[in-house]
C-alpha atoms as a PDB file:
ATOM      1  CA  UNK A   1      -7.928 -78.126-102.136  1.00  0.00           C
ATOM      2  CA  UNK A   2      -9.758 -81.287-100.771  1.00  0.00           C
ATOM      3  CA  UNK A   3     -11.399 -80.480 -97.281  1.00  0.00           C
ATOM      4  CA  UNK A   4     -11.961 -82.578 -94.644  1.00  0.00           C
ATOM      5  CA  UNK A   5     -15.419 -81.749 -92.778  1.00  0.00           C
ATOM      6  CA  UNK A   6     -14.766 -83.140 -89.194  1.00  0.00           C
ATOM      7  CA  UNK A   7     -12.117 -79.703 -87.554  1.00  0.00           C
ATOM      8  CA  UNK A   8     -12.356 -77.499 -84.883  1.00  0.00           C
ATOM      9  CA  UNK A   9     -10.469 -74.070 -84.477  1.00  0.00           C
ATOM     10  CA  UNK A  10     -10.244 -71.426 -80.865  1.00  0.00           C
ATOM     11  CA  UNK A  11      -9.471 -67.969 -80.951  1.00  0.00           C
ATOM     12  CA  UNK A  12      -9.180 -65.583 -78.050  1.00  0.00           C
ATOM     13  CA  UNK A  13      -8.975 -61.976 -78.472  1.00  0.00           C
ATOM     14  CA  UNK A  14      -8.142 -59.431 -75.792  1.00  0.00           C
ATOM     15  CA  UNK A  15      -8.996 -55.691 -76.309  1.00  0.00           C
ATOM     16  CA  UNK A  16      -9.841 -52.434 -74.114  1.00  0.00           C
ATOM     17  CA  UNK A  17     -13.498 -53.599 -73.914  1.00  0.00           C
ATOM     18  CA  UNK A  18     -12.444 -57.373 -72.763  1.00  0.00           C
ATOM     19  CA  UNK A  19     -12.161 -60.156 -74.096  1.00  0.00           C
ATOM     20  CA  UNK A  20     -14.108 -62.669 -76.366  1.00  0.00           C
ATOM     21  CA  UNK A  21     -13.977 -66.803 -77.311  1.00  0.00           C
ATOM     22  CA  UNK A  22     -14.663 -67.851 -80.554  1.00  0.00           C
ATOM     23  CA  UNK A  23     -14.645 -71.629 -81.221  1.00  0.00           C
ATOM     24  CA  UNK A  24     -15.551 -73.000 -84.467  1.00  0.00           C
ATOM     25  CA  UNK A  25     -16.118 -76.672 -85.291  1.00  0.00           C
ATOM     26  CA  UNK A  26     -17.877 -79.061 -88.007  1.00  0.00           C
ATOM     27  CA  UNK A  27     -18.946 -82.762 -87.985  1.00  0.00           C
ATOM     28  CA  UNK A  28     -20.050 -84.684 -91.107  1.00  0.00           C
ATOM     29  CA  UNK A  29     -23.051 -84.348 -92.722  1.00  0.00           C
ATOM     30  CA  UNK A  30     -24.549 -84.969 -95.993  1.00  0.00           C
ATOM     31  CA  UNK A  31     -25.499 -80.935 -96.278  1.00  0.00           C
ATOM     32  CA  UNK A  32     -24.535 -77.674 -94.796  1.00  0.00           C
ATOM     33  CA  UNK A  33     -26.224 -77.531 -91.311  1.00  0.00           C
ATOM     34  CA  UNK A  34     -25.092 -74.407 -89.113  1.00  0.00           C
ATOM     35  CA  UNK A  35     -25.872 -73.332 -85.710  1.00  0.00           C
ATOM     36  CA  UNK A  36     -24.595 -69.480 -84.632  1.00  0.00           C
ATOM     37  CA  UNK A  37     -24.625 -69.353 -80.709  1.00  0.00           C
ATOM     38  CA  UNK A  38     -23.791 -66.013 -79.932  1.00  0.00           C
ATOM     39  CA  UNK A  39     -23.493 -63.487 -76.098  1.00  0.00           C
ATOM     40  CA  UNK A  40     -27.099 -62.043 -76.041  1.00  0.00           C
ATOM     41  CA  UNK A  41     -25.764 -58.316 -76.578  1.00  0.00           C
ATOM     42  CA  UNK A  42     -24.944 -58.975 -79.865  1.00  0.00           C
ATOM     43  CA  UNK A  43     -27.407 -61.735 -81.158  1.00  0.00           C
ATOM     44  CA  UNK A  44     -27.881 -59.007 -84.020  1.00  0.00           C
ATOM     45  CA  UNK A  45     -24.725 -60.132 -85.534  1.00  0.00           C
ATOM     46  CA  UNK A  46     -25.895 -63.606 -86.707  1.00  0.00           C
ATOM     47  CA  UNK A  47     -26.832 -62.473 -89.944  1.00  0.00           C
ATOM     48  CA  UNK A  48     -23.840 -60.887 -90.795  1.00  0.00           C
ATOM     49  CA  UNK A  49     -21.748 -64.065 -89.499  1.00  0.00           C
ATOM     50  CA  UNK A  50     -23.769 -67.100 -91.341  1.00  0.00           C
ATOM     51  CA  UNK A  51     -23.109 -65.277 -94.307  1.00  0.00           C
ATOM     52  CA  UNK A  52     -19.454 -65.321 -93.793  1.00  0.00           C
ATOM     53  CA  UNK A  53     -19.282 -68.817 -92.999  1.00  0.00           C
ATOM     54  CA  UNK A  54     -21.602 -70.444 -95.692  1.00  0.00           C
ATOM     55  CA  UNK A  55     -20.228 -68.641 -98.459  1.00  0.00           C
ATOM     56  CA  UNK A  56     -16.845 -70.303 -97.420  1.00  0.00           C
ATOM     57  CA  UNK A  57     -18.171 -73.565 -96.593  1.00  0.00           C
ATOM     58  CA  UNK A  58     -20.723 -76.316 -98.526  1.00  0.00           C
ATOM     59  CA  UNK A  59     -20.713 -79.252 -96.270  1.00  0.00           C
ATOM     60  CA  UNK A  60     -20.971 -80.211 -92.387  1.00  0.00           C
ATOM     61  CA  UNK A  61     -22.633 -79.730 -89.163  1.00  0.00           C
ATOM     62  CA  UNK A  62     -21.282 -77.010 -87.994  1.00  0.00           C
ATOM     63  CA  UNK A  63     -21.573 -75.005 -84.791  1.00  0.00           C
ATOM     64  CA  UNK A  64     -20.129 -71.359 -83.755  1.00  0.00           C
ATOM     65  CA  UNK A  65     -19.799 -70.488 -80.768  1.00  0.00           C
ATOM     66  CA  UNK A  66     -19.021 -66.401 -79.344  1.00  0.00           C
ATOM     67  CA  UNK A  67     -18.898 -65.421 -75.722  1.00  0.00           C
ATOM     68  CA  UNK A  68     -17.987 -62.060 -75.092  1.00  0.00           C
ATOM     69  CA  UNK A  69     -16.809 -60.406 -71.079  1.00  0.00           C
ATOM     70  CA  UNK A  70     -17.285 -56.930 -70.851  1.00  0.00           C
ATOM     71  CA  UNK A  71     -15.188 -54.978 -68.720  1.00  0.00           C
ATOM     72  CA  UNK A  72     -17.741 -53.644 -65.810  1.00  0.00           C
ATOM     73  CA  UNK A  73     -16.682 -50.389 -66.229  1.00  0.00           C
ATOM     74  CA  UNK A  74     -17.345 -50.790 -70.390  1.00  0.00           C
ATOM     75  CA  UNK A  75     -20.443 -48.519 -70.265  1.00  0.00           C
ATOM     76  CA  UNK A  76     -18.896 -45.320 -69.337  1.00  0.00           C
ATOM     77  CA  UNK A  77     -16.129 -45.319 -71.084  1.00  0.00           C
ATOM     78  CA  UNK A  78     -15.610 -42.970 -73.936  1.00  0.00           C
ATOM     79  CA  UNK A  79     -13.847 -44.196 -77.623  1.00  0.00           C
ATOM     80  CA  UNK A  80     -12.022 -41.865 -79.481  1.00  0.00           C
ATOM     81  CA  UNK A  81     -13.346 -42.671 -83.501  1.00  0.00           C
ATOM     82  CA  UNK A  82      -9.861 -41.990 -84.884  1.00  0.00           C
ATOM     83  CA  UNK A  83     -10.890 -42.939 -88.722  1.00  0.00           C
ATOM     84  CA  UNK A  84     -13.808 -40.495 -88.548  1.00  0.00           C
ATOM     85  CA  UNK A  85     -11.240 -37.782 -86.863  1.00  0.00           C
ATOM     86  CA  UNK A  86      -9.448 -38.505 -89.708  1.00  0.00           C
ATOM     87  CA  UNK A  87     -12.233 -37.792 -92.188  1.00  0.00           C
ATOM     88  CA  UNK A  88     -12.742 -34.601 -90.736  1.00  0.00           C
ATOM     89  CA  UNK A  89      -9.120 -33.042 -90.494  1.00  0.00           C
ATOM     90  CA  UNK A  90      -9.130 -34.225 -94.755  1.00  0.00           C
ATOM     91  CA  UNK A  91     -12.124 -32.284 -95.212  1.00  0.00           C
ATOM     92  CA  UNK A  92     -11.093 -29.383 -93.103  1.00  0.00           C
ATOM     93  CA  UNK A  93      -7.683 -28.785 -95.149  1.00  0.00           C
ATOM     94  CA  UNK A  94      -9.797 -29.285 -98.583  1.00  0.00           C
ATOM     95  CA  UNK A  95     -11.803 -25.990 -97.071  1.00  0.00           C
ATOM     96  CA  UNK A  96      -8.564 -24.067 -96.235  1.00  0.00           C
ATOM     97  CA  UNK A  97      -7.109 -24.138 -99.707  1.00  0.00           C
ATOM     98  CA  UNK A  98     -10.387 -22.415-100.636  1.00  0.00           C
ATOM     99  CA  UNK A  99     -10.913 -20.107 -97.635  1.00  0.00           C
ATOM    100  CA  UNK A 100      -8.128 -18.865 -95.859  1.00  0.00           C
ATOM    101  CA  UNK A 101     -10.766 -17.799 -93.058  1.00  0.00           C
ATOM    102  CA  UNK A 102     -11.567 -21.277 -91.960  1.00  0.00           C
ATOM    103  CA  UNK A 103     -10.861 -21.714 -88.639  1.00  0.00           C
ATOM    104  CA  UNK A 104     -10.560 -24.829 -86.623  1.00  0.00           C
ATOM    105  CA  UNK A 105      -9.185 -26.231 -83.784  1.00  0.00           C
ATOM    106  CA  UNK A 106      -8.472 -29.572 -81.752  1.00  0.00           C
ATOM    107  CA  UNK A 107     -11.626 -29.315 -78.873  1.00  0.00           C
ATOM    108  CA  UNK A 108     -14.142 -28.357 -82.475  1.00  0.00           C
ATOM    109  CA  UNK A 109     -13.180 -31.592 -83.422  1.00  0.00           C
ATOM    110  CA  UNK A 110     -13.018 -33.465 -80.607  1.00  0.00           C
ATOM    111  CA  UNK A 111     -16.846 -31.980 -80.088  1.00  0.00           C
ATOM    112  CA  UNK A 112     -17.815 -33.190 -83.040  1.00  0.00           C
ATOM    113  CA  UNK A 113     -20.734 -35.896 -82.844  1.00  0.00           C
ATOM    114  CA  UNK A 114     -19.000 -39.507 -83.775  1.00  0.00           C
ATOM    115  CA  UNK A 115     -15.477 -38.312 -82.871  1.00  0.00           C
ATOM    116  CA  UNK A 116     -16.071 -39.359 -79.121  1.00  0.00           C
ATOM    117  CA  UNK A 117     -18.074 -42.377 -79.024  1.00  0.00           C
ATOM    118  CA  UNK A 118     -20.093 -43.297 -75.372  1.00  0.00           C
ATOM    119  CA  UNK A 119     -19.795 -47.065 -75.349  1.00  0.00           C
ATOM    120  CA  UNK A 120     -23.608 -47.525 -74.243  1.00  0.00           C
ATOM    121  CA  UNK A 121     -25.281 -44.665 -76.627  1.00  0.00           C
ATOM    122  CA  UNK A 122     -23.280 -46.286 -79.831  1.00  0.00           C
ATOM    123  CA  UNK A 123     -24.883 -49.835 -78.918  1.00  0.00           C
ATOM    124  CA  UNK A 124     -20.841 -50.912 -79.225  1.00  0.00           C
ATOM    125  CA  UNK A 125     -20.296 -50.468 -82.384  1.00  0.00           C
ATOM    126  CA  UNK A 126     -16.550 -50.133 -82.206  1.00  0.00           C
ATOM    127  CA  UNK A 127     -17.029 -53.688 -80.481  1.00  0.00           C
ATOM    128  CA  UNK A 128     -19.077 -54.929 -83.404  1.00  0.00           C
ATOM    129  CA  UNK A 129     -16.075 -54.309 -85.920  1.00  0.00           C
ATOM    130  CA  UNK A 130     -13.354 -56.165 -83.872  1.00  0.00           C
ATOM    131  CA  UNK A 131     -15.580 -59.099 -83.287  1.00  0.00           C
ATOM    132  CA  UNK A 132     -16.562 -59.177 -86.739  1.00  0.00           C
ATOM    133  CA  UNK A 133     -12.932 -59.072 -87.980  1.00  0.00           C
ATOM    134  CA  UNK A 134     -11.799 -61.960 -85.117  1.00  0.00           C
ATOM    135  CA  UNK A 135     -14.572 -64.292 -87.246  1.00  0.00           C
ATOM    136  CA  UNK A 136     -12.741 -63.450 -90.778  1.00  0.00           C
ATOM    137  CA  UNK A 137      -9.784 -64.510 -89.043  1.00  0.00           C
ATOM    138  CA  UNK A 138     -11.242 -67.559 -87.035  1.00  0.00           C
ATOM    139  CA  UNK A 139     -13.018 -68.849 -90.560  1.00  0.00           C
ATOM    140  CA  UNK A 140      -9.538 -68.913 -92.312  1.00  0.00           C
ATOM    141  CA  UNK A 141      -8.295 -70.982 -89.679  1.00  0.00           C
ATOM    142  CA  UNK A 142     -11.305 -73.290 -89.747  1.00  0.00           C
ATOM    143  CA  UNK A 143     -10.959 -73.868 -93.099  1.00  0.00           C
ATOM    144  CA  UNK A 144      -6.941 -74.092 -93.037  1.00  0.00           C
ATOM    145  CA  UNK A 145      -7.632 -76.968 -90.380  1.00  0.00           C
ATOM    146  CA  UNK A 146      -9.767 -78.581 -92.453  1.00  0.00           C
ATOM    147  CA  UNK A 147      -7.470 -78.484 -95.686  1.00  0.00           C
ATOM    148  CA  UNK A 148      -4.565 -79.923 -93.572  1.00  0.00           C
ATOM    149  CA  UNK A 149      -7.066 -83.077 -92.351  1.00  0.00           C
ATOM    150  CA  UNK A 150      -8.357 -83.062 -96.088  1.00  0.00           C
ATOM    151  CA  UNK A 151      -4.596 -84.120 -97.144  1.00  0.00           C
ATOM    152  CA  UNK A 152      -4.433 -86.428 -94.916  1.00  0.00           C
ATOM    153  CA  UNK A 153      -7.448 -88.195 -95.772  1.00  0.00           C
ATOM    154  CA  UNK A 154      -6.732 -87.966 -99.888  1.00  0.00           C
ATOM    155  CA  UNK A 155      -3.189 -89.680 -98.861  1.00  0.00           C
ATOM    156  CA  UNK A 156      -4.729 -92.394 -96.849  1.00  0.00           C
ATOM    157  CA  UNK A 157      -7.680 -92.628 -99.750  1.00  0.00           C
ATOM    158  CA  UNK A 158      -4.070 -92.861-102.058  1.00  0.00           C
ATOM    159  CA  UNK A 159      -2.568 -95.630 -99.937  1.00  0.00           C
ATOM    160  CA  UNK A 160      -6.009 -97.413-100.351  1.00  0.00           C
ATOM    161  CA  UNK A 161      -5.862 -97.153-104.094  1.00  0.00           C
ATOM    162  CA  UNK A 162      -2.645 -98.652-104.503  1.00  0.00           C
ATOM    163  CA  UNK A 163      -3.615-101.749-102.506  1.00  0.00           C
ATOM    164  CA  UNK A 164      -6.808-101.989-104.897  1.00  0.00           C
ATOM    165  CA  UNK A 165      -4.925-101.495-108.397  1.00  0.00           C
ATOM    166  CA  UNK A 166      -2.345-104.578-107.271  1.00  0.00           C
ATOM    167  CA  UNK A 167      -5.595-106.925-105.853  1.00  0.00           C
ATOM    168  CA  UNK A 168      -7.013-105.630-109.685  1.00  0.00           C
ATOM    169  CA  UNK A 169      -3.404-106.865-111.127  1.00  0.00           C
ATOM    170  CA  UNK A 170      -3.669-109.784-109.647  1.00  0.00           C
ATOM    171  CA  UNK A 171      -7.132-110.903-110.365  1.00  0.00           C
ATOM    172  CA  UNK A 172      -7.163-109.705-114.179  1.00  0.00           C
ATOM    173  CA  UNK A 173      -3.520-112.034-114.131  1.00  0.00           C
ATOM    174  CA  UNK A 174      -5.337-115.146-112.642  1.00  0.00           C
ATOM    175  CA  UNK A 175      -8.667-114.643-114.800  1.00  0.00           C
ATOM    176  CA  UNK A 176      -6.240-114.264-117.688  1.00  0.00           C
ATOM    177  CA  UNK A 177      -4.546-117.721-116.881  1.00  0.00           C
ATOM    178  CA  UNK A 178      -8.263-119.301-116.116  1.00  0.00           C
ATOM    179  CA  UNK A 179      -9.486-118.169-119.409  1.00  0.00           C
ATOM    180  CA  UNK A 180      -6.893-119.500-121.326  1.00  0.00           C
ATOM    181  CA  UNK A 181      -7.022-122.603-119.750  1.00  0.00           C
ATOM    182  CA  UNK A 182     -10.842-122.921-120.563  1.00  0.00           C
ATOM    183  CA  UNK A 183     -10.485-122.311-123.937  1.00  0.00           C
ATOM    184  CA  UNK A 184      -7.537-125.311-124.394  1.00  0.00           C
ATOM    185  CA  UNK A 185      -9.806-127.727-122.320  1.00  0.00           C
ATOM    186  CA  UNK A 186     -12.651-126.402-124.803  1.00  0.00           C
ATOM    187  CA  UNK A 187     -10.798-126.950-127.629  1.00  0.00           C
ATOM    188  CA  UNK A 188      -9.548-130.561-127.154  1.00  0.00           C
ATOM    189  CA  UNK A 189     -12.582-132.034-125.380  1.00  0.00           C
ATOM    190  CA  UNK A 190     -14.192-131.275-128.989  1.00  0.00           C
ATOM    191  CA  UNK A 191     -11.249-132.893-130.658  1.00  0.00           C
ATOM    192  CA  UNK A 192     -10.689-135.676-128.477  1.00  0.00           C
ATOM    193  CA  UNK A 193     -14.735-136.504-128.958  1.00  0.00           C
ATOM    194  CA  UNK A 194     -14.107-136.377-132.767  1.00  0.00           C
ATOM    195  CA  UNK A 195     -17.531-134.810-133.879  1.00  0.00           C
ATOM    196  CA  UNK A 196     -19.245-137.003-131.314  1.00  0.00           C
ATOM    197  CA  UNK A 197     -19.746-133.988-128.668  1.00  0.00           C
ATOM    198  CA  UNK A 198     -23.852-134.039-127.377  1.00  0.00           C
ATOM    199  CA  UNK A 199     -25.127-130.643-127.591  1.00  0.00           C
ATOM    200  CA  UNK A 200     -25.968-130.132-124.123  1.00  0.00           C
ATOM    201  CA  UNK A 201     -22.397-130.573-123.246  1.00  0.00           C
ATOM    202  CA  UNK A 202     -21.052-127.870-125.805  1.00  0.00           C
ATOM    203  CA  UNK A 203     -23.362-125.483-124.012  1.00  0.00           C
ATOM    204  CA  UNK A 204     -21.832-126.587-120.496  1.00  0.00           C
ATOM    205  CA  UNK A 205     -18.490-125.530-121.790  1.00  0.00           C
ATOM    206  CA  UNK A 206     -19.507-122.275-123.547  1.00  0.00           C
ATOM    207  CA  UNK A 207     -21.505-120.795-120.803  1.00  0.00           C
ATOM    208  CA  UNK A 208     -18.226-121.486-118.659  1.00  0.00           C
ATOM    209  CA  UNK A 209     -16.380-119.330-121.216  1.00  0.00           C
ATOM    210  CA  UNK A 210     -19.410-116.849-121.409  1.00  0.00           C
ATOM    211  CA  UNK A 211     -19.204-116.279-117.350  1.00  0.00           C
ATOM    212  CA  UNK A 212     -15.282-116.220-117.282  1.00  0.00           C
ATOM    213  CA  UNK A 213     -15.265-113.286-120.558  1.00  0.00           C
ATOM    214  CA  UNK A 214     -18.395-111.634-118.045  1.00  0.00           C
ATOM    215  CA  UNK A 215     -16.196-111.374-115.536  1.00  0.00           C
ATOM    216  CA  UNK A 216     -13.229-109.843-117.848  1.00  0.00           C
ATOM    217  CA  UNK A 217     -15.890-106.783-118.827  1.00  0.00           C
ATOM    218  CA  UNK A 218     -16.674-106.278-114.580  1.00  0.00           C
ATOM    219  CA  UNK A 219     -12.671-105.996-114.027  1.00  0.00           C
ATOM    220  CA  UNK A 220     -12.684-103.603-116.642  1.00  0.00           C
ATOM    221  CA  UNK A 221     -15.279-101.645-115.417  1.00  0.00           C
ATOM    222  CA  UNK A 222     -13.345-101.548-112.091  1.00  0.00           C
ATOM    223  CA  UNK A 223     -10.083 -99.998-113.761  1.00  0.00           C
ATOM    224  CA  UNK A 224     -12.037 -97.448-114.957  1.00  0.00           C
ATOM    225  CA  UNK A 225     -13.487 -96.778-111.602  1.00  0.00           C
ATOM    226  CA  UNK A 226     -10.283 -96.229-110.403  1.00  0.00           C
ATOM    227  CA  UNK A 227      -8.904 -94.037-112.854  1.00  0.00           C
ATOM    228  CA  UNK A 228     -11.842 -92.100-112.275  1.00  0.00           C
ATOM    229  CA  UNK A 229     -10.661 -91.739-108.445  1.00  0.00           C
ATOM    230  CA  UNK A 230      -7.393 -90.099-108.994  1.00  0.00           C
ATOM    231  CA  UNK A 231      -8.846 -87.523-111.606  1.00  0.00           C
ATOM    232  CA  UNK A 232     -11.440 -86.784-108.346  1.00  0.00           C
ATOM    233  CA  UNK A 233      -8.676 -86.438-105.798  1.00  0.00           C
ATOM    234  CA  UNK A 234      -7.274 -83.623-108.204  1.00  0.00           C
ATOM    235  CA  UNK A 235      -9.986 -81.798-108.757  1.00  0.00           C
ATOM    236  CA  UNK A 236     -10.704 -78.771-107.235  1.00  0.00           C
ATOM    237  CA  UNK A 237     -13.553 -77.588-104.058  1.00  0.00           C
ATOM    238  CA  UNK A 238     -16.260 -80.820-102.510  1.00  0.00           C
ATOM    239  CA  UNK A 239     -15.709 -83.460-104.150  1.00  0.00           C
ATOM    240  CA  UNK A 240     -16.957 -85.529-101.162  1.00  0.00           C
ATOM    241  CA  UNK A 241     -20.280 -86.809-102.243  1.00  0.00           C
ATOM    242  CA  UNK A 242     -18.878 -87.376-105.973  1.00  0.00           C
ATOM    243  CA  UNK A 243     -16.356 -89.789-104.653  1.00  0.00           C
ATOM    244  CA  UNK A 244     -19.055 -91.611-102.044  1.00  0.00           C
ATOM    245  CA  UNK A 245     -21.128 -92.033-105.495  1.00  0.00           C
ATOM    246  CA  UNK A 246     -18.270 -93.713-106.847  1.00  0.00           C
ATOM    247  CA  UNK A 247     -17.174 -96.249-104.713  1.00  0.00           C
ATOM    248  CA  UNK A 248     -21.381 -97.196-104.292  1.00  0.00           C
ATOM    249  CA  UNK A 249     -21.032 -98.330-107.949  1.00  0.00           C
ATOM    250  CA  UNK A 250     -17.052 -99.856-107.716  1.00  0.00           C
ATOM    251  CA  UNK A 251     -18.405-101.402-104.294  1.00  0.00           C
ATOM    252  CA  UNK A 252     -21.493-102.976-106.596  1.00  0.00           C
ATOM    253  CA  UNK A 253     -19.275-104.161-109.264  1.00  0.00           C
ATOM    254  CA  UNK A 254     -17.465-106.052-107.072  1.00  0.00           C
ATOM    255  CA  UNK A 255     -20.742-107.582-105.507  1.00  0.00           C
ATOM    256  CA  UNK A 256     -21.401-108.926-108.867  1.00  0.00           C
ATOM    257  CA  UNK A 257     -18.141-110.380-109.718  1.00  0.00           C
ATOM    258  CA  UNK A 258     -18.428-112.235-106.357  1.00  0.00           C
ATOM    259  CA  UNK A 259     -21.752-113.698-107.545  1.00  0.00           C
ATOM    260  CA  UNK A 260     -19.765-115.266-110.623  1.00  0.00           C
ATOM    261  CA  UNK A 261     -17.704-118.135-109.070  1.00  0.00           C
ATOM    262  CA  UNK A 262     -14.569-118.593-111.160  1.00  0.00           C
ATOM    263  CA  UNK A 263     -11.503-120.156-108.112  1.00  0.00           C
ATOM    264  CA  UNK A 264     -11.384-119.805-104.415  1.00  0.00           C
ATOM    265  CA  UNK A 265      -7.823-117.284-105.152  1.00  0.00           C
ATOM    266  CA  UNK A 266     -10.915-115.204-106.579  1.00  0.00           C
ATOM    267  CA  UNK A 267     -13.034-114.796-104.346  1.00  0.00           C
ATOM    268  CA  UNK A 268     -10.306-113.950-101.641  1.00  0.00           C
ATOM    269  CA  UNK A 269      -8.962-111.608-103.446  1.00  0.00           C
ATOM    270  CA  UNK A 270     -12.555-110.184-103.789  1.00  0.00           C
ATOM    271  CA  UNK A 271     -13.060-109.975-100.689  1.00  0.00           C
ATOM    272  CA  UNK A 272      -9.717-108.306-100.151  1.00  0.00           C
ATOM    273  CA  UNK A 273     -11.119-105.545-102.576  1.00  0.00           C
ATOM    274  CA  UNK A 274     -14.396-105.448-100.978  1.00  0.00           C
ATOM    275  CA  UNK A 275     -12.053-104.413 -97.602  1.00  0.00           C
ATOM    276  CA  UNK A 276     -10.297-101.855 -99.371  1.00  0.00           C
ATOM    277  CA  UNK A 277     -13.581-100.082-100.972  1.00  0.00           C
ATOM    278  CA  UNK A 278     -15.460 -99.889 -97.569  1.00  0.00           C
ATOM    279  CA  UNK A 279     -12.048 -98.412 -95.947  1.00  0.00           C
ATOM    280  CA  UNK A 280     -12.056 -95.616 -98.576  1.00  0.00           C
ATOM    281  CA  UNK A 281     -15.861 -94.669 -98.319  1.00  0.00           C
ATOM    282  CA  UNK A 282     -15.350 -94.306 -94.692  1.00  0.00           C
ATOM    283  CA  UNK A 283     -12.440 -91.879 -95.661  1.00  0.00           C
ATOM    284  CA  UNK A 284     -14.588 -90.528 -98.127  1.00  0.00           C
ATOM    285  CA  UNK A 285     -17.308 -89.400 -95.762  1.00  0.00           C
ATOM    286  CA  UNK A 286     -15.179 -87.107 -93.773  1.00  0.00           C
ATOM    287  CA  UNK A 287     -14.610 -85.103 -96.909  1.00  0.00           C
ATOM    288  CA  UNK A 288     -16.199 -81.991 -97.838  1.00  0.00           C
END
């Protein structure tokens, strides 16, 4: 799905330890530029969370932001690891169906080292996996926001195209009724001279027919430019710097059929087109 790259996403998640912000947001840019600001007790998690993030995203300046508050009284208080209290009552019954004189009971287990976790001594590990779980969650909504913007830019970038193909309708219909008209005049100026035509007036009225046909082959080139839009906006992943590529060369095209003077209804509805094209590369580079 198309992406836009400007978004910005807040999450806030409460838990026995406290409580931590995590704000996520991205502003254009050619390439994938992130920063990772993160609460200086767990700095060691930056690793771990650029990974996430640029294997999800390709472009963007983008900034993360965690702040974590600690309760105060966080450093003596004891966790109880139920998933490796788990482990440990599996393994226990495996050992009873094989020895009837295994003995257990709850305070063994509870004894065990790992089953009661001292916040401090485990460097918060338990903290570690509910952070890192609140980023999974806070990257899906990053990218979520920036899929919703992304359809409204392609529908905007639609709207655009729409204008364009009836400015393109309407130039190919005048050039069509200009060229037809130059080739009558051509025809019966050389009749009505009766053989008696100078030469450097025959190649007057052909290079007029030469620069009109020139500018047929540049309107052509444009339609194809646009078809190539709409197969773009239905691809699939970035397509962000493949349609800014495209509308440099449709934007170019046009420059040159402006240099080839035909009628003032031309040239104004050049620069009509010339509006349109710089309105969709300005949508186009908020796109991923």
């Amino acid at each position: 799905m198309i992406r836009s790259m400007t978004a910005f996403t807040r999450r806030e998640i409460k838990c026995n330890w406290g409580r931590a912000v995590l704000e996520l947001r991205s502003l254009n840019q050619r390439y994938l530029h992130l920063s990772i600001f993160l609460s200086e007790q767990f700095r060691d998690l930056e690793k771990n969370i650029r990974e996430r993030i640029c294997c999800r995203l390709t472009r963007g300046k983008v900034e993360f932001n965690l702040r974590c508050y600690l309760n105060p009284t966080i450093k003596n208080t004891v966790f109880f690891n139920k998933k490796f209290a788990q482990q440990i009552i599996k393994s226990i019954a495996l050992l009873k169906r094989h020895s009837s004189k295994t003995k257990t009971d709850i305070m063994s287990i509870l004894c065990y080292p790992g089953v009661m976790l001292h916040a401090e001594e485990q460097g918060f590990e338990f903290i570690r996996a509910d952070l890192l779980s609140a980023v999974d969650v806070t990257i899906e909504d990053f990218i979520r926001t920036r899929e919703d913007e992304g359809s409204v830019l392609c529908e905007l970038i639609k709207q655009r195209l729409t204008s364009i193909k009836a400015v393109l309708l309407k130039i190919y219909e005048k050039i069509m009724e200009i060229l037809d008209w130059e080739r009558n005049r051509f025809i019966n100026k050389i009749l009505s001279l009766n053989m008696q035509l100078k030469s450097d007036s025959l190649e007057k009225e052909i290079v007029k027919m030469a620069y009109t046909t020139d500018f047929l082959e540049e309107m052509n080139r444009l339609n194809y430019y646009l078809k190539l839009t709409y197969f773009i906006l239905n691809q699939k992943g970035a397509i962000g710097r493949y349609l800014d590529f495209v509308f440099q060369e449709f934007s170019r095209t046009v420059n040159s059929l402006a240099l080839i003077f035909i009628s003032p209804i031309i040239a104004k509805r050049l620069i009509e087109l010339k509006i349109l094209i710089e309105q969709i590369r300005e949508q186009a580079k908020n796109l991923e």
